[in-house]
Each structure stands twice: as C-alpha cells, then as structure tokens.
C-alpha atoms as a PDB file:
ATOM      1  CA  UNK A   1      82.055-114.142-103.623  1.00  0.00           C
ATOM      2  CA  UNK A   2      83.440-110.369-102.857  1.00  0.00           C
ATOM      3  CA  UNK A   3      83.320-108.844 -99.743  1.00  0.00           C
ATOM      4  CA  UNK A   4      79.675-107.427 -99.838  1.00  0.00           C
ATOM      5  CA  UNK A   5      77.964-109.398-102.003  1.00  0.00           C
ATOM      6  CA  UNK A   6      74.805-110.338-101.161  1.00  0.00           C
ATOM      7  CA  UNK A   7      74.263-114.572-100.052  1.00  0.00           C
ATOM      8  CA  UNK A   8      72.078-115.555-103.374  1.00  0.00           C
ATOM      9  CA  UNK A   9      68.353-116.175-102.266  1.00  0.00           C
ATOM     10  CA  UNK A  10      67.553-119.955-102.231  1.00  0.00           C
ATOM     11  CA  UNK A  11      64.929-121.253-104.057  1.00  0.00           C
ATOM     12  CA  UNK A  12      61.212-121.627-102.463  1.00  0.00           C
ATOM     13  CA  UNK A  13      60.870-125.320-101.777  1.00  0.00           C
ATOM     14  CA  UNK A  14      57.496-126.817-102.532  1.00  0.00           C
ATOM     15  CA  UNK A  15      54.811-126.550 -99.648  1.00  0.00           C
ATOM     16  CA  UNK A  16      51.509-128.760 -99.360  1.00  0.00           C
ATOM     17  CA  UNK A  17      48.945-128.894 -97.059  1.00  0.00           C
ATOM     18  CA  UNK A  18      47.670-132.364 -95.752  1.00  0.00           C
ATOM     19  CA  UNK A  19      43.981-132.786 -95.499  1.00  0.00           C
ATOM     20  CA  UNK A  20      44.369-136.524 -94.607  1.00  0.00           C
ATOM     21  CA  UNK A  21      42.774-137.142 -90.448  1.00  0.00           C
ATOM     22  CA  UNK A  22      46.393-137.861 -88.966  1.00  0.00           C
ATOM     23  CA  UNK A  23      46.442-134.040 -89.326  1.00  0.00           C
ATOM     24  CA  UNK A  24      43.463-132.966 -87.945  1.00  0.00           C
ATOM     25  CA  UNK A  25      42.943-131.952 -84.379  1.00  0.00           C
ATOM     26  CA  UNK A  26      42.520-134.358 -81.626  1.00  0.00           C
ATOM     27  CA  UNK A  27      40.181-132.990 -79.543  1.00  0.00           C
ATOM     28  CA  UNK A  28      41.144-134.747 -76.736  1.00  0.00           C
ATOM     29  CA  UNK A  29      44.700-133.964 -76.149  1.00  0.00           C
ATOM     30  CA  UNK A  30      43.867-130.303 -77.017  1.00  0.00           C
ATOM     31  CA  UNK A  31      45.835-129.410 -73.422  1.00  0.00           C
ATOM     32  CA  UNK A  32      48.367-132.034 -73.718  1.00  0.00           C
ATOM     33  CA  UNK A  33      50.814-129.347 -72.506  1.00  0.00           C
ATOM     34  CA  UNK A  34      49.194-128.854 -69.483  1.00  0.00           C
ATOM     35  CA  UNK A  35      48.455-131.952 -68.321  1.00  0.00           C
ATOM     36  CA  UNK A  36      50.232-134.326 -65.860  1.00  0.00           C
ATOM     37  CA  UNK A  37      52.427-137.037 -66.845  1.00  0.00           C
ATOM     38  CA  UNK A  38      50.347-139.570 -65.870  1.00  0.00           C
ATOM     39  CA  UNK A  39      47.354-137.805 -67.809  1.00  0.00           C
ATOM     40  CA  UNK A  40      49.827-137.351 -70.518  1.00  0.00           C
ATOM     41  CA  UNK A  41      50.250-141.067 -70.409  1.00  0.00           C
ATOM     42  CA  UNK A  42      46.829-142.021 -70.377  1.00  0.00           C
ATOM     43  CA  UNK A  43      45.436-139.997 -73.327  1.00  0.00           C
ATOM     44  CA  UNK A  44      47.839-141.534 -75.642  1.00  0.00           C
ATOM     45  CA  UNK A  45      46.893-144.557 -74.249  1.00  0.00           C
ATOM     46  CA  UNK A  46      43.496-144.527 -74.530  1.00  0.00           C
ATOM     47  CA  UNK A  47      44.066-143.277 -77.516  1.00  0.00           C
ATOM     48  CA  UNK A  48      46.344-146.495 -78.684  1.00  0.00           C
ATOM     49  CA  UNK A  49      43.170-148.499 -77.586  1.00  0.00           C
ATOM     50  CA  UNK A  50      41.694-147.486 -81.116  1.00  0.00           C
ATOM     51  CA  UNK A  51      44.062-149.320 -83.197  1.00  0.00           C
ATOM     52  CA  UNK A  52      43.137-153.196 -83.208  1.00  0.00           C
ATOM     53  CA  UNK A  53      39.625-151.868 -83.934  1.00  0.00           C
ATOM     54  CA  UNK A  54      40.820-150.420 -86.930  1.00  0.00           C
ATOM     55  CA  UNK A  55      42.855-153.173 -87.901  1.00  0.00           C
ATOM     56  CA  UNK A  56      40.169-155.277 -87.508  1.00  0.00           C
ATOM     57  CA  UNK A  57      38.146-153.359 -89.826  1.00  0.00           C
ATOM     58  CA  UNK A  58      40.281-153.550 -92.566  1.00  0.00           C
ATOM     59  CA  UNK A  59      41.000-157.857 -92.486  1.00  0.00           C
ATOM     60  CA  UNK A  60      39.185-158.633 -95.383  1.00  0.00           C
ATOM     61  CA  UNK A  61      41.721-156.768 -98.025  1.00  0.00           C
ATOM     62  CA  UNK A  62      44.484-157.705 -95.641  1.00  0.00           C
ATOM     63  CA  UNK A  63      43.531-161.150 -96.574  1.00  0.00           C
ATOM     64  CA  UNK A  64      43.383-160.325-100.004  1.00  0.00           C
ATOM     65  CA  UNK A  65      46.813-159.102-100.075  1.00  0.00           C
ATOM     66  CA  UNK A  66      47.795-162.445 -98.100  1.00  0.00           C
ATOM     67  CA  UNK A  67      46.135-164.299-100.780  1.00  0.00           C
ATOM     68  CA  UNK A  68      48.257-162.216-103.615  1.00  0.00           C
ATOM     69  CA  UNK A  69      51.519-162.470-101.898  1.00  0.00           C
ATOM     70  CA  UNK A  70      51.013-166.444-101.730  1.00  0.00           C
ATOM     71  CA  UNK A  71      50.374-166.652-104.855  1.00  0.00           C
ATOM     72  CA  UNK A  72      53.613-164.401-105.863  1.00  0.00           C
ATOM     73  CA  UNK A  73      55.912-166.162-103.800  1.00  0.00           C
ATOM     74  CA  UNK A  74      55.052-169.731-105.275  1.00  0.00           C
ATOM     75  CA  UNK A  75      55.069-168.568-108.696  1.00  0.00           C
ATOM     76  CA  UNK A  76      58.830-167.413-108.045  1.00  0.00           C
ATOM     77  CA  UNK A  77      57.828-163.353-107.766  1.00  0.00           C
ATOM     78  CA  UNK A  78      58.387-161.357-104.869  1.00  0.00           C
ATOM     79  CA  UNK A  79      56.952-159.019-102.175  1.00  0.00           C
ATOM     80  CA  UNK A  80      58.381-155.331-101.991  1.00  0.00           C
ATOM     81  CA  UNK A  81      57.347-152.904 -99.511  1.00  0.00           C
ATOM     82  CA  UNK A  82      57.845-149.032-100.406  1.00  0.00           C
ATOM     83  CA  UNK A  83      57.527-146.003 -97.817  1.00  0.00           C
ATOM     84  CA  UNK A  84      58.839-143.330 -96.611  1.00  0.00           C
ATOM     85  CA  UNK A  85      59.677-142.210 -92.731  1.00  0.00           C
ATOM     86  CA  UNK A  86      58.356-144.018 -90.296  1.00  0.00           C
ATOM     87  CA  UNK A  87      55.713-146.110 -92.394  1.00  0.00           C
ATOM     88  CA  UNK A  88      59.183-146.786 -94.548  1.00  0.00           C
ATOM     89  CA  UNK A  89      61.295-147.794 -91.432  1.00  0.00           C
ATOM     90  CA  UNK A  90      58.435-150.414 -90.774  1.00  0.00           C
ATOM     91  CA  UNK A  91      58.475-152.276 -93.464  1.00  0.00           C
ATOM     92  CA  UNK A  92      62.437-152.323 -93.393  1.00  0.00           C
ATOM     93  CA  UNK A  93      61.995-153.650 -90.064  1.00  0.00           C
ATOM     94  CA  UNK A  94      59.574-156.261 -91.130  1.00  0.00           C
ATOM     95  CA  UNK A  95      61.208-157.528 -93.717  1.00  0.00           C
ATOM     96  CA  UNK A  96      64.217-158.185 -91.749  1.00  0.00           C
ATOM     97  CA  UNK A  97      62.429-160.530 -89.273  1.00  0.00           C
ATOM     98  CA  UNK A  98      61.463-162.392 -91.385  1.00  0.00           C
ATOM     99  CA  UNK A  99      64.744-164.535 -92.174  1.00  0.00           C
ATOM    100  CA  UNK A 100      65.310-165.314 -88.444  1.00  0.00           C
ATOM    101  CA  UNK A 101      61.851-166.099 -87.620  1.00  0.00           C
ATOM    102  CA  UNK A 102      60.334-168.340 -90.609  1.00  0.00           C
ATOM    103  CA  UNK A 103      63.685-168.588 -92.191  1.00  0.00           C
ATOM    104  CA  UNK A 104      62.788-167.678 -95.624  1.00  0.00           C
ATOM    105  CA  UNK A 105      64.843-166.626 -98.337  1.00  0.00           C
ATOM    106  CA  UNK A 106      66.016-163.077 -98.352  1.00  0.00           C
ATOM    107  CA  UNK A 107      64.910-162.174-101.812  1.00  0.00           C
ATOM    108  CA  UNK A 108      61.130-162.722-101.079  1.00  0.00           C
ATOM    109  CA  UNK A 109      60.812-159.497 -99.206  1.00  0.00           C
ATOM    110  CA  UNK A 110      62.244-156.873-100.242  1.00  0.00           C
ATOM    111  CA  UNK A 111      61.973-152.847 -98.525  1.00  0.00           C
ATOM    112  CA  UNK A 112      62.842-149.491 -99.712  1.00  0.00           C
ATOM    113  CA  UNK A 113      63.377-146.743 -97.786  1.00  0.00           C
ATOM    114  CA  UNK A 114      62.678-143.313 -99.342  1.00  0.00           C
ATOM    115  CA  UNK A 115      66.302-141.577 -99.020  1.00  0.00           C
ATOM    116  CA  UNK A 116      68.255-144.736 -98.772  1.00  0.00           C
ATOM    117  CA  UNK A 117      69.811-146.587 -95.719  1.00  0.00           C
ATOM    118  CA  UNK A 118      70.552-143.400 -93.991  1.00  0.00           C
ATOM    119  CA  UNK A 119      67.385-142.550 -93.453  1.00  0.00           C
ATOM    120  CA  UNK A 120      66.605-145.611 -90.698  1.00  0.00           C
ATOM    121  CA  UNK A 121      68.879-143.395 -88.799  1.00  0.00           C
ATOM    122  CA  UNK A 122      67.864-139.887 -90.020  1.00  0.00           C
ATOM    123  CA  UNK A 123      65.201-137.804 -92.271  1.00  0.00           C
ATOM    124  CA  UNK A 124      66.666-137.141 -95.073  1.00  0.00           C
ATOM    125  CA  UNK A 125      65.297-133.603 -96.496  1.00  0.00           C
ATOM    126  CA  UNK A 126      62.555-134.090 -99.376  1.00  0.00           C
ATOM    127  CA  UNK A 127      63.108-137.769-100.263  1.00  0.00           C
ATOM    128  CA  UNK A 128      59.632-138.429 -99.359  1.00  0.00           C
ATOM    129  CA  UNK A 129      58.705-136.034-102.015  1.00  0.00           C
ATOM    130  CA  UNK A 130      60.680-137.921-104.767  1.00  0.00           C
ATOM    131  CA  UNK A 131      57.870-139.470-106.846  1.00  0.00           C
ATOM    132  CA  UNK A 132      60.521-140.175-109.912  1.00  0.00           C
ATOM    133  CA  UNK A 133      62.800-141.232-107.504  1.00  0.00           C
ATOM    134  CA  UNK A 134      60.340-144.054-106.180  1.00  0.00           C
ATOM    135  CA  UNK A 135      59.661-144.450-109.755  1.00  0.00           C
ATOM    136  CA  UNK A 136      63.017-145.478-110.713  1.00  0.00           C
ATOM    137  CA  UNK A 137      63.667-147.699-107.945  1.00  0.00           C
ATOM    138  CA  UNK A 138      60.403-149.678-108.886  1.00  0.00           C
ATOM    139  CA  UNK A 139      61.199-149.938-112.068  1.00  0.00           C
ATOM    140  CA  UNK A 140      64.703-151.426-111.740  1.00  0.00           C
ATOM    141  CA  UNK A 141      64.021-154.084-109.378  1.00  0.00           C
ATOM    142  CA  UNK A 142      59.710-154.899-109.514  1.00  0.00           C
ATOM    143  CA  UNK A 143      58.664-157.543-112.089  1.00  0.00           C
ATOM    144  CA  UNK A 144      55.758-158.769-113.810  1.00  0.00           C
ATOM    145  CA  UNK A 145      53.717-161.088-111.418  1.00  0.00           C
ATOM    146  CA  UNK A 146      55.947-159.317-107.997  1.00  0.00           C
ATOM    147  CA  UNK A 147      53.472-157.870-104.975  1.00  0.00           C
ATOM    148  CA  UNK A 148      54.213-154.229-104.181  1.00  0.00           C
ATOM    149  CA  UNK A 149      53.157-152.621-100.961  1.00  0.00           C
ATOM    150  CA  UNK A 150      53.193-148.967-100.383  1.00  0.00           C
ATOM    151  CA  UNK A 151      53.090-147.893 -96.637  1.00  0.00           C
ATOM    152  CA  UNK A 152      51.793-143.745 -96.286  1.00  0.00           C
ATOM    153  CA  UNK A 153      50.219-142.513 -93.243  1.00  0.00           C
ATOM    154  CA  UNK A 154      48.438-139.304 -95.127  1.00  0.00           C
ATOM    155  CA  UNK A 155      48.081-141.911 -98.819  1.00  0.00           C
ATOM    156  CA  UNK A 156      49.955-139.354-100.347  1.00  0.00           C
ATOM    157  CA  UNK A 157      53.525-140.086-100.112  1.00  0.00           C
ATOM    158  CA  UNK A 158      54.852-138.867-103.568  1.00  0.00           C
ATOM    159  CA  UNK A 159      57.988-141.863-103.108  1.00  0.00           C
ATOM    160  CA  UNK A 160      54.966-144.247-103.165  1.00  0.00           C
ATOM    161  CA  UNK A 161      52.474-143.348-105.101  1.00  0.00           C
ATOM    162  CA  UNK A 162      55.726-143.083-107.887  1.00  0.00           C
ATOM    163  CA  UNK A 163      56.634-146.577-107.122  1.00  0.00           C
ATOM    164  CA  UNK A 164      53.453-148.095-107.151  1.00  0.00           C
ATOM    165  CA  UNK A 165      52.336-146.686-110.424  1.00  0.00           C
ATOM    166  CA  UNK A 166      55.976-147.778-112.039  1.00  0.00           C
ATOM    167  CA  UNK A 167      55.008-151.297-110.518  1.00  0.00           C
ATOM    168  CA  UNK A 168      51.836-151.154-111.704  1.00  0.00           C
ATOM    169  CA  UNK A 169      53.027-150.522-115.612  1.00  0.00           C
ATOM    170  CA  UNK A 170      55.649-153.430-115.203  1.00  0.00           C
ATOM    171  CA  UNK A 171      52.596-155.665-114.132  1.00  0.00           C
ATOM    172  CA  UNK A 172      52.652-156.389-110.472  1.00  0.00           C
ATOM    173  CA  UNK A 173      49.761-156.189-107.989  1.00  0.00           C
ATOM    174  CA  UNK A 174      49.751-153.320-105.907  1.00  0.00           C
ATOM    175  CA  UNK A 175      48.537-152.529-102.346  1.00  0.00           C
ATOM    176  CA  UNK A 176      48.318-149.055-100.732  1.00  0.00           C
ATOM    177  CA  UNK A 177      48.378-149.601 -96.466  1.00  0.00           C
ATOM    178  CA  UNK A 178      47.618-145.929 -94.953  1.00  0.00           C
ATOM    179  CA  UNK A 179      45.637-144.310 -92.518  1.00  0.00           C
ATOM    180  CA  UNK A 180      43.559-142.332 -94.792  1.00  0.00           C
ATOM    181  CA  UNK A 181      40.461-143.900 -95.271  1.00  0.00           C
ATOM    182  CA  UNK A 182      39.976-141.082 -97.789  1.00  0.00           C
ATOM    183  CA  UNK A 183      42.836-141.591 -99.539  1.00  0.00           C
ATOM    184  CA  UNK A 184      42.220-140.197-103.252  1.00  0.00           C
ATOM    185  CA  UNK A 185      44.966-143.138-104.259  1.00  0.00           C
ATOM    186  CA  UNK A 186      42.730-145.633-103.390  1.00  0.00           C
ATOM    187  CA  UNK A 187      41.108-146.440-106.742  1.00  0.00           C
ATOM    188  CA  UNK A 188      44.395-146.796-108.546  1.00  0.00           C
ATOM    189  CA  UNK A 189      45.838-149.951-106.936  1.00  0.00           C
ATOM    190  CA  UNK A 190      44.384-153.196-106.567  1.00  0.00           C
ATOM    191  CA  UNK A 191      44.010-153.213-103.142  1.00  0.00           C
ATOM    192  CA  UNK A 192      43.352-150.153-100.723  1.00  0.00           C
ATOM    193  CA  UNK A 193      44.207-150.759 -96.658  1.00  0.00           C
ATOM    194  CA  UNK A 194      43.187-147.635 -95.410  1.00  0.00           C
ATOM    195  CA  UNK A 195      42.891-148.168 -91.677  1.00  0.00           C
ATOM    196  CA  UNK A 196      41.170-145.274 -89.560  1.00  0.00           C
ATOM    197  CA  UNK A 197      43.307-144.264 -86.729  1.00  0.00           C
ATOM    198  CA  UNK A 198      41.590-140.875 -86.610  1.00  0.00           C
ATOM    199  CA  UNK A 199      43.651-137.351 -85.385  1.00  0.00           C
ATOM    200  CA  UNK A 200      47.008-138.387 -83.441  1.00  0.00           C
ATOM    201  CA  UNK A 201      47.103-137.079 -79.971  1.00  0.00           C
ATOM    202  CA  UNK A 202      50.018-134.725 -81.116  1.00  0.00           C
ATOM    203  CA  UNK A 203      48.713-133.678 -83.931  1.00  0.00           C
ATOM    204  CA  UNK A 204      50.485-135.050 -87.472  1.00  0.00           C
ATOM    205  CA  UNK A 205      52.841-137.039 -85.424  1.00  0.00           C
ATOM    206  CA  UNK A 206      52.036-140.406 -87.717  1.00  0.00           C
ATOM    207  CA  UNK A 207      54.907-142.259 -85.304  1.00  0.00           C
ATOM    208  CA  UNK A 208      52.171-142.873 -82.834  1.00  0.00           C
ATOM    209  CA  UNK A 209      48.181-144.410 -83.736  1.00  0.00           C
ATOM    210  CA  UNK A 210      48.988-145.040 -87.906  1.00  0.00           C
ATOM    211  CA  UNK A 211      52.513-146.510 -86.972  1.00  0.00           C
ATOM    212  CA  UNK A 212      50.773-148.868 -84.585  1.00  0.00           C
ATOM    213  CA  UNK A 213      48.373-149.289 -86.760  1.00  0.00           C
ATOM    214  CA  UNK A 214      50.598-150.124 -89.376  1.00  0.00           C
ATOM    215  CA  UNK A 215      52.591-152.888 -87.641  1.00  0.00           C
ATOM    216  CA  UNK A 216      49.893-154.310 -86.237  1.00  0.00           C
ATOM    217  CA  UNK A 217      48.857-155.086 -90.225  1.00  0.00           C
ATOM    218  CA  UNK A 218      52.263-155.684 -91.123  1.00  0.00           C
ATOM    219  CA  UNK A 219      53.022-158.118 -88.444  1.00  0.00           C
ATOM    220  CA  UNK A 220      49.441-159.793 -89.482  1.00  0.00           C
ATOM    221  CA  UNK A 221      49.954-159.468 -93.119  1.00  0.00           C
ATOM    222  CA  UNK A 222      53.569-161.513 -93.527  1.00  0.00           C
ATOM    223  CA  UNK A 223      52.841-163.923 -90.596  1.00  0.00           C
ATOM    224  CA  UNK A 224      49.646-165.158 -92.393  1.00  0.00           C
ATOM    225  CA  UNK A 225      51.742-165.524 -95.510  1.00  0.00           C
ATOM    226  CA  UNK A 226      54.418-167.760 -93.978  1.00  0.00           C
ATOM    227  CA  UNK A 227      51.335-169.462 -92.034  1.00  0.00           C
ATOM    228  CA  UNK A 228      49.689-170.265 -95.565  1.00  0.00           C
ATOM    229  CA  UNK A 229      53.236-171.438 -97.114  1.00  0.00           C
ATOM    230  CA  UNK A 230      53.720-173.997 -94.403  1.00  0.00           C
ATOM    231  CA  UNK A 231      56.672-171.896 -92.382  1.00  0.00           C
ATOM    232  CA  UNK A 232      54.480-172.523 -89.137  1.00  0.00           C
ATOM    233  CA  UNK A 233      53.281-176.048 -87.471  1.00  0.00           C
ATOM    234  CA  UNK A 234      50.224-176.107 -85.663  1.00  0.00           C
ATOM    235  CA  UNK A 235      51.876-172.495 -83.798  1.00  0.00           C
ATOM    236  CA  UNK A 236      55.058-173.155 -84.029  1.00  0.00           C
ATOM    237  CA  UNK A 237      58.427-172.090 -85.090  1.00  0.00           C
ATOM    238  CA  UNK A 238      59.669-174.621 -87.189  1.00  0.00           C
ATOM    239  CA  UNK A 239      61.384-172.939 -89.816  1.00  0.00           C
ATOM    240  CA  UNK A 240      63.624-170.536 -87.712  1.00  0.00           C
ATOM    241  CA  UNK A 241      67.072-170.028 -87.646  1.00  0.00           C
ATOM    242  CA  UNK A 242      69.205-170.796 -84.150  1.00  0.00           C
ATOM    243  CA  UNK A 243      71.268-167.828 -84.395  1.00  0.00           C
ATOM    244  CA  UNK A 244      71.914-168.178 -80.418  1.00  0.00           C
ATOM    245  CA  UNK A 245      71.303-170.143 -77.592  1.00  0.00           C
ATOM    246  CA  UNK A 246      68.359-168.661 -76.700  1.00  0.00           C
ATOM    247  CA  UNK A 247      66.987-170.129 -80.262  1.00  0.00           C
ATOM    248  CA  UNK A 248      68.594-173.240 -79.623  1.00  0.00           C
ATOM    249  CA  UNK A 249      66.687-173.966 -76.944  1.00  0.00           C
ATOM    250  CA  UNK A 250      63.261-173.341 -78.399  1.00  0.00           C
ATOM    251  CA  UNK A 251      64.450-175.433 -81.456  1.00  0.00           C
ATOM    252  CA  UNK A 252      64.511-178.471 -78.439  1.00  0.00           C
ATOM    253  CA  UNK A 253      61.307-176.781 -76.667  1.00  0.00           C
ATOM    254  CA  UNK A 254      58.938-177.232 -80.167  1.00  0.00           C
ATOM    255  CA  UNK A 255      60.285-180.343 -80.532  1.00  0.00           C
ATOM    256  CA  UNK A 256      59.502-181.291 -76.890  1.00  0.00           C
ATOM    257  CA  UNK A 257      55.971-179.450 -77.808  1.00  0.00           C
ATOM    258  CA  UNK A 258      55.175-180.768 -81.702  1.00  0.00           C
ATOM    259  CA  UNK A 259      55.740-184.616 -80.482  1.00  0.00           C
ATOM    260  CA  UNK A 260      55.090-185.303 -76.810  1.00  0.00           C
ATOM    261  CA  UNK A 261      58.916-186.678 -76.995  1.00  0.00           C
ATOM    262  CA  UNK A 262      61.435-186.363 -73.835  1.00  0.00           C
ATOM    263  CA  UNK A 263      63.470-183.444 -74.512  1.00  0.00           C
ATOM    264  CA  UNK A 264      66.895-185.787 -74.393  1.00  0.00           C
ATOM    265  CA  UNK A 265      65.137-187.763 -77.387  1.00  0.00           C
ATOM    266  CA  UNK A 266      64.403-184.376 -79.303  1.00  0.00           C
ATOM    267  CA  UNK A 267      68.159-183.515 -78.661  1.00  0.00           C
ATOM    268  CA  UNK A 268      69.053-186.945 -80.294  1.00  0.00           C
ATOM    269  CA  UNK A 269      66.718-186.478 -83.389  1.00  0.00           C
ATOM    270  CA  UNK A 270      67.891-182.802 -83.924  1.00  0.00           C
ATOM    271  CA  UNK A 271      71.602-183.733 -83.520  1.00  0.00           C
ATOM    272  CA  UNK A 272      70.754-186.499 -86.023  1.00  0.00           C
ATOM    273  CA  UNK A 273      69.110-184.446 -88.465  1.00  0.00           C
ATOM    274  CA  UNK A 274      72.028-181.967 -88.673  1.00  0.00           C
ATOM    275  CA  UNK A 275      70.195-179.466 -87.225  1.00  0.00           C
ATOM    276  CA  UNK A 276      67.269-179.314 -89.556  1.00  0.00           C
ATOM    277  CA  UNK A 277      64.164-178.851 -86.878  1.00  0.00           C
ATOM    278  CA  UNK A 278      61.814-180.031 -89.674  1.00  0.00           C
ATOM    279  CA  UNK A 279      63.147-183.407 -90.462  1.00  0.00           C
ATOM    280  CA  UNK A 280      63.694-183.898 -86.637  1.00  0.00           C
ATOM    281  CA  UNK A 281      60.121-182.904 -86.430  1.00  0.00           C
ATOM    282  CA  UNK A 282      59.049-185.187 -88.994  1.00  0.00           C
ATOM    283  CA  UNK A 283      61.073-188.131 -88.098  1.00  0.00           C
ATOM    284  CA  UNK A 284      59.807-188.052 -84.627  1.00  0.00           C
ATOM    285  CA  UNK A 285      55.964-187.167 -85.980  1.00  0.00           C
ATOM    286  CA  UNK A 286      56.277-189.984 -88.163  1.00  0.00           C
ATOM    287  CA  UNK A 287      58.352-192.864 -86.581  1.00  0.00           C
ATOM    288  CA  UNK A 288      60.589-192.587 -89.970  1.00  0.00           C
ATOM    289  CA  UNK A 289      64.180-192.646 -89.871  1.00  0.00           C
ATOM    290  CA  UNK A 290      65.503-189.634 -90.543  1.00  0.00           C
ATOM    291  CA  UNK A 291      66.892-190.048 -94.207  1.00  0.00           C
ATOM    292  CA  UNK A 292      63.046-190.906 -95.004  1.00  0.00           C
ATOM    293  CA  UNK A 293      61.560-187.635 -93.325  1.00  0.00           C
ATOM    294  CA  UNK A 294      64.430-185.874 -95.296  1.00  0.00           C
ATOM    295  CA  UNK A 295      63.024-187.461 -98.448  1.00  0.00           C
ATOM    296  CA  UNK A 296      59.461-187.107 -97.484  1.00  0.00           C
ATOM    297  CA  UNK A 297      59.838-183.374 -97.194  1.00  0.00           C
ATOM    298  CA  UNK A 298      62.183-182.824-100.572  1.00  0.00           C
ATOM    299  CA  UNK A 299      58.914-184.256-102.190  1.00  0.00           C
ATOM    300  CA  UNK A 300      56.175-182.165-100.449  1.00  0.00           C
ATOM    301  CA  UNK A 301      57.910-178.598-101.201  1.00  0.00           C
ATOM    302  CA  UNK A 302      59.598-178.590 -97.385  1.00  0.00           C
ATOM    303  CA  UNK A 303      55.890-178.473 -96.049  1.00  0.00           C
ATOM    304  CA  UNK A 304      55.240-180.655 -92.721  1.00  0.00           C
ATOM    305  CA  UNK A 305      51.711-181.777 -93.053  1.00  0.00           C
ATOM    306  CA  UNK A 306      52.788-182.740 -96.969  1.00  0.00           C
ATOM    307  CA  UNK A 307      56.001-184.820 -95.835  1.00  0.00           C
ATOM    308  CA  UNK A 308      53.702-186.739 -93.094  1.00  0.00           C
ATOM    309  CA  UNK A 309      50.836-187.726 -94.710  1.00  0.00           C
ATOM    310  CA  UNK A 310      53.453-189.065 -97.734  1.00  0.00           C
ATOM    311  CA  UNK A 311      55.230-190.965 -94.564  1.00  0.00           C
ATOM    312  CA  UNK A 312      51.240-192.210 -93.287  1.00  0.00           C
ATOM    313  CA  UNK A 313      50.525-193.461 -96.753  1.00  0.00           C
END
C-alpha cells in the first residue's frame, strides 16, 4: 500500500437482534451495579432457584429423547450433540464423562463444537453464525437411524439449526434443547426441549440460568440412557473405569454395597475377575464361579439383571 493510501473499509458484518427471553430485561437485577456483593450474590441465586422447575417442566420430551437415543444406540446408531458457545462447550463436556463414568464406547456420543476445538478455550468470531458450516459437519458424520441434539440458548443458533436440518435429510431424529420456549424452530424437529429460564440476571449472559438449565437436562438426559441400557445397578457404578485410586476404591466400595460381602472377599472376586467389576458383581450376586458369571453376561448383552436371572434359572 503507498504512503497515504487510505486502509480499505471492511465489510459490514451481519447484525441480528434476539427476541428470544434470555435477552429480555430482568427486572430484578435492574441495579445489579449498585448492589452489595452479598445482594449481588443472592439475586443470582434466587434467581438459579428457577431452574429445576423448568427442567421439571420439560421431562416428558426429555424422556422421549431418552427413549430415541435407546433405541439408536441398540440398533448400532449414535447420539451427536451440536452447539455453539457455551450450550456447545456442554455437550463437549458431557460427552466426555461419559467413558469414565458408565464406561461406554466412545463412538456413541459424539459433540461438535461450532468453531472447532479452539473454541472450548476461546470464541471464535462468527462460527456460531455458520449454518453451512454446521451443515457440512452433519452431513459427513450423522447417519440414517443416528440421534442429533442441538443445544441453543436463544433456538436460533444458525450452526444448529444447519446441522439439524442436514441430519434431518440424512434420516436421523432430531431434538432442539433451548431456552426459548418460543423458539420458531420448534416445529421442525421431532422433539422440542424448550425449557423457560426467563431474562438472565445480566441480561443475555446465557452462561448463567439456560446453561444451568441445560446441564441439569443434559446430565438427566444421558444418565437415564445408560440407566435404561443396564450401565447402572440398582444406583450404582458398575460399568466405570478405575482410572485412579480414588476409582479403585469405589470399584471395592459397590462391591462391598451390591452384595453385603466383606470388602477383603470383594477384593478377592475383583482380583479374580481381572478387574471386570461386573463379573465380580455377578459372581458374588450369584454364588457362580467366575468363568460362569463371565459367560452368563456374554449371553445377556453385558446387562446384570440378564446375566443373574440366566445364573437363577
């Protein structure tokens, strides 16, 4: 450029103005500014006490969507979660439990992130705005007979709403989770979560009540579905992985728990089963040695209940 020349102007970027209730007004934090810390504190949470309501109002299509991702997962499909900020980062970060905790396989859950891996870390400018780009990515990885789950706050999220209609065209079910009861996006998926959080005390700040909100369904939504594919026993653990000692030790603790059995018997039947808390869980359940609870449970699909009443019969 010569010395002079003028810095060419850049290009007007898109604007758009929200009229979803995470950006309305909270009346009650209008002076949020002014107030003490410990009023500061208490508004938001008084505030956060508004969330499980919500949730609760919205069970019945998280059940549904339990009920769909079942029925995906056994028939060899998968669950993907799409969003974009924080409603993104939340689904990354559910998805990743989910190994450690139930120990399932990796593949069943899958999350994108609007903008990539960098963007757990960082905004990245516009990706939220990428419908084509959330297109794509649906369209290379979601098959016929997958679950898809977009996560928006405002039910607008270009990124999603692209994905979920790509997903939709390849044939998978699809579930919008936002906090826009209003949400004009609700009649084209099969299954609309919009949970009512109301205005956030800072206004549009969709980190606070619809994140909550959010995780509260998320955490409800995939620990029903690896209650309903046997992951849990009566309320516990049994399919985790011991990636430390703390682990280790509740692997001996649901043991001690599941059977009534000393904990230096538990230790024997886990050390016996190579580690595998389920056949240790069954052997002891059952009285079976532990090549038979091995077998039992290779013919019930890994489920508990199935490998013991094969063992009582």
């Amino acid at each position: 450029m010569t010395a002079g020349a003028e810095m060419p102007a850049r290009p007007a970027r898109p604007t758009v103005r929200v009229g979803a209730p995470t950006e309305r007004r909270n009346p009650l934090s209008v002076d949020l500014d002014l107030m003490s810390t410990r009023d500061v504190l208490t508004v938001i949470n008084e505030a956060d006490r508004r969330v499980p309501a919500a949730v609760a109002a919205v069970l019945d299509e998280i059940a549904t969507t339990v009920d769909l991702a079942v029925a995906a997962l056994r028939g060899g499909h998968r669950v993907h979660y799409f969003g974009a900020g924080t409603s993104g980062r939340l689904g990354v970060l559910d998805a990743a439990e989910l190994a450690p905790t139930f120990n399932s396989p990796r593949h069943w859950f899958c999350a994108h992130l609007a903008g990539g891996p960098d963007a757990m870390w960082r905004a990245v400018e516009d990706a939220e705005d990428d419908d084509r780009g959330g297109a794509v990515e649906a369209a290379s990885c979601v098959r016929a007979g997958d679950l898809v789950v977009g996560l928006a706050a405002s039910g607008r999220t270009p990124y999603v709403l692209g994905a979920l209609a790509s997903a939709r065209a390849k044939g998978a079910s699809t579930v919008l989770l936002c906090a826009n009861p209003e949400a004009e996006a609700a009649r084209s998926v099969d299954v609309f979560i919009g949970v009512d959080t109301g205005p956030e005390v800072v206004t549009g700040s969709t980190r606070m009540k619809a994140g909550t909100a959010q995780k509260l369904v998320l955490n409800t939504f995939s620990t029903a579905v690896m209650v309903r594919l046997g992951r849990v026993y009566s309320n516990l653990m049994i399919d985790m992985v011991a990636t430390n000692a703390k682990l280790r030790g509740r692997m001996i603790s649901i043991l001690v728990e599941a059977t009534g059995c000393s904990e230096e018997l538990s230790r024997q039947a886990l050390t016996e089963a190579d580690g595998d808390l389920k056949t240790a869980l069954v052997a002891l359940v059952s009285g079976a040695e532990i090549d038979a609870a091995r077998a039992a449970l290779a013919r019930s699909a890994d489920q508990v209940r199935g490998a013991l009443a094969l063992l009582a019969s």
